[in-house]
C-alpha atoms as a PDB file:
ATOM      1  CA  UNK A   1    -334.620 135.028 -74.279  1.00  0.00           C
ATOM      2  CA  UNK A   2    -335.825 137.845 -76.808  1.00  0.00           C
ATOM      3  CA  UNK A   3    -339.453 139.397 -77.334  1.00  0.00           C
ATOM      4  CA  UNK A   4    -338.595 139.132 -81.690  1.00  0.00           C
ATOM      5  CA  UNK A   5    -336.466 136.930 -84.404  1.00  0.00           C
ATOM      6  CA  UNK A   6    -335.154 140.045 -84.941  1.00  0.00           C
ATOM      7  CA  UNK A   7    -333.676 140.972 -81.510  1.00  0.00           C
ATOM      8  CA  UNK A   8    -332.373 137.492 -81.229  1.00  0.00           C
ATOM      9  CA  UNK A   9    -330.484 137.461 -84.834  1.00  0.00           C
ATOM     10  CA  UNK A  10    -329.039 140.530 -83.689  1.00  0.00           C
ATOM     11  CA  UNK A  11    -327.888 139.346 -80.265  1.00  0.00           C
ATOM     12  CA  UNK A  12    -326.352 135.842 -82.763  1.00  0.00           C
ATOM     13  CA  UNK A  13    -324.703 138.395 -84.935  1.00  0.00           C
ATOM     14  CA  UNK A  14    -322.928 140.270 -82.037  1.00  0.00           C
ATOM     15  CA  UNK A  15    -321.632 136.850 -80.931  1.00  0.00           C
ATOM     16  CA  UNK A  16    -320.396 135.599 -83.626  1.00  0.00           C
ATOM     17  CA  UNK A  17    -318.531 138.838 -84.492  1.00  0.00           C
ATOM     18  CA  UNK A  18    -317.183 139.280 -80.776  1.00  0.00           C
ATOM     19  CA  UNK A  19    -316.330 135.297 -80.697  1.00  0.00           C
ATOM     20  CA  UNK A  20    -314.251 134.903 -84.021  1.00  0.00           C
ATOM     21  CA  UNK A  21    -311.192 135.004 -83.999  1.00  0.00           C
ATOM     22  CA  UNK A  22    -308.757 135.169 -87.278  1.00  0.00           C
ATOM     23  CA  UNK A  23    -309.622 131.709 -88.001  1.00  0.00           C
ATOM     24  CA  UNK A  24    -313.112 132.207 -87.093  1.00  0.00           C
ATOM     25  CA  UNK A  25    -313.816 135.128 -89.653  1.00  0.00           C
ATOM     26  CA  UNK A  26    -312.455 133.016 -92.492  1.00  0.00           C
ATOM     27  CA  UNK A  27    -315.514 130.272 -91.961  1.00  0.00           C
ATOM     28  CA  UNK A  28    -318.602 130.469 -92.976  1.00  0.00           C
ATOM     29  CA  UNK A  29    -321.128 129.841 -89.548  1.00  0.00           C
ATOM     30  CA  UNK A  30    -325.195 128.964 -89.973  1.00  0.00           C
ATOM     31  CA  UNK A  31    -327.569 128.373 -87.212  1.00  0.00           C
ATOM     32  CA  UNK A  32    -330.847 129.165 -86.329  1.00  0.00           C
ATOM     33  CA  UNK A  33    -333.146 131.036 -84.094  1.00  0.00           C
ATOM     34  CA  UNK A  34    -335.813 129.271 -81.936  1.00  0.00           C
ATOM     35  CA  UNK A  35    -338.940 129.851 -80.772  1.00  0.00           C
ATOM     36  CA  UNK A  36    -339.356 128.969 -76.988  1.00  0.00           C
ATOM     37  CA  UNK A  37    -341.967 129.833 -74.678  1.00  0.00           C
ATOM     38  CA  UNK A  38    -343.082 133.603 -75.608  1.00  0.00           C
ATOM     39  CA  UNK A  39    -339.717 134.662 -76.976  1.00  0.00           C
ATOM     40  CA  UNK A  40    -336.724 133.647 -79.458  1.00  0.00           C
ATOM     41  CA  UNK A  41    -333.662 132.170 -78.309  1.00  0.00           C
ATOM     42  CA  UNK A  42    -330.620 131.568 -80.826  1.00  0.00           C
ATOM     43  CA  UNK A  43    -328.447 128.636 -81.523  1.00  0.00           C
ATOM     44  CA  UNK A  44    -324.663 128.866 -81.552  1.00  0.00           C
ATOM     45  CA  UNK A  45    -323.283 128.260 -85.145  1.00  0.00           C
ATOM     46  CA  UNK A  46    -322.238 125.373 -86.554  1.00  0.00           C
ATOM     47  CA  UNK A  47    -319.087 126.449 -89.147  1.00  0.00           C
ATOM     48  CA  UNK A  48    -317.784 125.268 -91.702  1.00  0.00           C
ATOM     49  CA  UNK A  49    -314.161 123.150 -91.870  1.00  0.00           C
ATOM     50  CA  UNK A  50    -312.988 124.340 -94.665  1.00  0.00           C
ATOM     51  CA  UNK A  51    -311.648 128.887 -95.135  1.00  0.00           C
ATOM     52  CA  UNK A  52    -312.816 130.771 -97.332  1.00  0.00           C
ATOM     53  CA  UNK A  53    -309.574 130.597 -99.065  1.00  0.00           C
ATOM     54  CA  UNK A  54    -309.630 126.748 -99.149  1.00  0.00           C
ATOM     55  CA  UNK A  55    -309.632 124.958-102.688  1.00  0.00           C
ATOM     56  CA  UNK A  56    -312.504 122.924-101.642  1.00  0.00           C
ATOM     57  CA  UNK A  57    -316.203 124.542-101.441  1.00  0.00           C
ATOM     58  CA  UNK A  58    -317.599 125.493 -97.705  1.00  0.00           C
ATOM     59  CA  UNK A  59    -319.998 123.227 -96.629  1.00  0.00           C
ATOM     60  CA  UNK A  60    -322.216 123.597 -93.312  1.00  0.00           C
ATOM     61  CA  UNK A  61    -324.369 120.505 -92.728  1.00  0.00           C
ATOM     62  CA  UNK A  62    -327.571 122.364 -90.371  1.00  0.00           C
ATOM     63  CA  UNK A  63    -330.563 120.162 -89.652  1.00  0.00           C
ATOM     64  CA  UNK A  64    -333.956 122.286 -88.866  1.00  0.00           C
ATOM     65  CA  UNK A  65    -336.356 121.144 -85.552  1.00  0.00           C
ATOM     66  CA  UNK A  66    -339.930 122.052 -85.453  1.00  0.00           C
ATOM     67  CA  UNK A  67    -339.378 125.440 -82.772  1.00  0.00           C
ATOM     68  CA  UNK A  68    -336.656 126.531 -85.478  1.00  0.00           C
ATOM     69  CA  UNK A  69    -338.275 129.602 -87.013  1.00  0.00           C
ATOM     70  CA  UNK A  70    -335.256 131.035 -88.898  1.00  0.00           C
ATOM     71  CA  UNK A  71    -331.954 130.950 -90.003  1.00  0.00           C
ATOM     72  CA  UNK A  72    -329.054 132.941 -89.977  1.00  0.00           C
ATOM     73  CA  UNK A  73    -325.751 133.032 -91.863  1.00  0.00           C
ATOM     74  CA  UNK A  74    -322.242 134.601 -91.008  1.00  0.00           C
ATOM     75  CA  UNK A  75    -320.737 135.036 -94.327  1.00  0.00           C
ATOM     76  CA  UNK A  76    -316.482 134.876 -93.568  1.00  0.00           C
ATOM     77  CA  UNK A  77    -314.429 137.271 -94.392  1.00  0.00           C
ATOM     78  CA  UNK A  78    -311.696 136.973 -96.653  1.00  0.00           C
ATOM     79  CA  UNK A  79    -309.545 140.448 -97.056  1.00  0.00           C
ATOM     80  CA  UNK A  80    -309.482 139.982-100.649  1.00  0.00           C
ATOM     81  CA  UNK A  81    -311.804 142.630-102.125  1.00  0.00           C
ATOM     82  CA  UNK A  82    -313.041 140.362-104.811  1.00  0.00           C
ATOM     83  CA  UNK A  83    -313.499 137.332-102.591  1.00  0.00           C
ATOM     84  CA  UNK A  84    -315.771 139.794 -99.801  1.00  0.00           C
ATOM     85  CA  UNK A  85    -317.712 141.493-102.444  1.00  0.00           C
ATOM     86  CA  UNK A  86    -319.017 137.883-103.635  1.00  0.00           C
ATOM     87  CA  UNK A  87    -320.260 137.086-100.143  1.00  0.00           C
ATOM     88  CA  UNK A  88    -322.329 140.655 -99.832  1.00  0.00           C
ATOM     89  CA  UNK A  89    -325.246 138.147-101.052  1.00  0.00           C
ATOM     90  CA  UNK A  90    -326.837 135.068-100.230  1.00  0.00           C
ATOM     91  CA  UNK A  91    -325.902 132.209-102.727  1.00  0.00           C
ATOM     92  CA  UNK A  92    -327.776 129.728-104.568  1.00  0.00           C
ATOM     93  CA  UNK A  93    -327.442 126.959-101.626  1.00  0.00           C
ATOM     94  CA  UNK A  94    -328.807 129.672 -98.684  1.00  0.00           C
ATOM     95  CA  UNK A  95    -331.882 130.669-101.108  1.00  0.00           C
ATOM     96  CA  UNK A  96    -332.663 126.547-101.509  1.00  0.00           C
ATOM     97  CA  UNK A  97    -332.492 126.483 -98.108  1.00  0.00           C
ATOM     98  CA  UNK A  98    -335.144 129.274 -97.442  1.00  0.00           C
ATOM     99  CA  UNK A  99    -337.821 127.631-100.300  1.00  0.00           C
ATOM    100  CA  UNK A 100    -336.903 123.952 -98.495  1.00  0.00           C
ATOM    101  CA  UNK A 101    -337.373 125.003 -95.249  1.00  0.00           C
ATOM    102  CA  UNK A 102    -339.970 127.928 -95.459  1.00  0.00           C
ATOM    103  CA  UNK A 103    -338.102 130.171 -92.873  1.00  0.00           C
ATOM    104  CA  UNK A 104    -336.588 133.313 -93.489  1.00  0.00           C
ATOM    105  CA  UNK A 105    -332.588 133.268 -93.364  1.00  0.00           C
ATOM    106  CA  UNK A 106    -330.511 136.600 -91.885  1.00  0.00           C
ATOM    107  CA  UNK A 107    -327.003 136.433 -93.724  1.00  0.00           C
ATOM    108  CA  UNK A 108    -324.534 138.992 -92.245  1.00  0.00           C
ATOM    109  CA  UNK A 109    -322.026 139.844 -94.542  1.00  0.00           C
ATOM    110  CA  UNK A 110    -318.595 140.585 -94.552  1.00  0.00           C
ATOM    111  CA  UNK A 111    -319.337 144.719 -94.645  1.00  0.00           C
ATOM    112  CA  UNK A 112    -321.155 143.774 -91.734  1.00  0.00           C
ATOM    113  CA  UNK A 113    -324.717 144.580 -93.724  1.00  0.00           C
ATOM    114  CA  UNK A 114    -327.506 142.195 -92.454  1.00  0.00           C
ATOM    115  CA  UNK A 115    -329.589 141.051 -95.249  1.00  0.00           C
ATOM    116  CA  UNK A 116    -333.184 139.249 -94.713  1.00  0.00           C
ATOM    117  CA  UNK A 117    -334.452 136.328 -97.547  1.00  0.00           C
ATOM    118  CA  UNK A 118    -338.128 135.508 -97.530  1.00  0.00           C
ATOM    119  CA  UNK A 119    -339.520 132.528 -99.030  1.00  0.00           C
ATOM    120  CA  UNK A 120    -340.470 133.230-102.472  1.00  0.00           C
ATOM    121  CA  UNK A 121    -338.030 136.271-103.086  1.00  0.00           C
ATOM    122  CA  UNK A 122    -336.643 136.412-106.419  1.00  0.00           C
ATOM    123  CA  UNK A 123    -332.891 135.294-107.175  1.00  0.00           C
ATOM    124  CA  UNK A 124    -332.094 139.074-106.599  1.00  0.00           C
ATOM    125  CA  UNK A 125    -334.535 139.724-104.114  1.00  0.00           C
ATOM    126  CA  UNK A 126    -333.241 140.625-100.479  1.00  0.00           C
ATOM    127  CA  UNK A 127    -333.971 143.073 -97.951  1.00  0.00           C
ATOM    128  CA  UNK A 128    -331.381 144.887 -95.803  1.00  0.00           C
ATOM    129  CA  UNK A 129    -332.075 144.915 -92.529  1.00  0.00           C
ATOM    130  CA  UNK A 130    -329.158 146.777 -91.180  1.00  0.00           C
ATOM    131  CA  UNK A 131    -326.086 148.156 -92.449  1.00  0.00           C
ATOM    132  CA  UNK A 132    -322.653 148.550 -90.636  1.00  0.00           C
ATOM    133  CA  UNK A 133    -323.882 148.488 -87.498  1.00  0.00           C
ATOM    134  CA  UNK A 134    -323.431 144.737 -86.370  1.00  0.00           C
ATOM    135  CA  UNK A 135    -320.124 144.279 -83.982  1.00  0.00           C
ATOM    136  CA  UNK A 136    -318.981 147.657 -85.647  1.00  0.00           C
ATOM    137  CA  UNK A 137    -316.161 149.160 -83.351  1.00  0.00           C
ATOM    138  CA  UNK A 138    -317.193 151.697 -80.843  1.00  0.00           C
END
C-alpha cells in the first residue's frame, strides 16, 4: 500500500517498465490506481492485443469500480522516431476517458516522461510530472 496516487503510479510505472519485455514495450497497458483503506494500491495493466506496429488501432477495454481514483497509461514503444514522438501525449480516446470518468490519468511515455491529465484540461493541456526518471537505467 502507498500514503499518495502519486507514490503508487510511480511504483505501477516501475513495474511495468521492469516487467516488459520486447513484446511488452510494443503494447499499449492502462490500469488504475485504487483507493483502499488509508492508502493507494495499483492494478496490474490490462494491454492491448494488438503492437504498436500493427495495421489495426490499439484498443484496451478498462472498466472503472467505485475505489478507482485514477488511471494510468503505458504508452509502447516503437523505435521508430516518428511513431514514439506521437505517443509523448495523451490522445483523443485517454482525454474522453478522463472527462467520462472524472479521474485524473498518468500516461508514461515512451521517453519515459510521466505526464498528469486533469478533468477539464484543454486538448493541449498536460502537466509533467516527471521526466526520465521512471525505470531509467542505473
Amino acid at each position: 500500500m502507498f500514503p499518495t496516487i502519486e507514490s503508487a503510479i510511480e511504483a505501477a510505472f516501475l513495474d511495468a517498465r521492469e516487467s516488459e519485455g520486447p513484446d511488452g514495450q510494443a503494447r499499449l497497458r492502462l490500469g488504475t490506481i485504487r483507493q483502499v483503506g488509508g492508502g493507494y494500491v495499483w492494478s496490474a495493466p490490462i494491454a492491448s492485443r494488438e503492437p504498436v506496429w500493427s495495421s489495426a488501432p490499439m484498443r484496451v477495454r478498462l472498466a472503472l469500480g467505485s475505489q478507482d481514483v485514477a488511471v494510468y497509461v503505458v504508452h509502447p514503444r516503437s523505435g521508430r522516431p516518428e511513431v514514439d514522438r506521437a505517443n509523448e501525449a495523451p490522445n483523443r480516446s485517454e482525454r474522453a476517458l478522463v472527462d467520462r470518468s472524472e479521474r485524473p490519468l498518468f500516461l508514461l511515455t515512451p521517453s519515459r516522461r510521466v505526464v498528469r491529465v486533469e478533468v477539464g484540461d484543454e486538448p493541449d493541456g498536460q502537466s509533467l510530472v516527471r521526466r526520465g526518471a521512471v525505470g531509467a537505467a542505473r
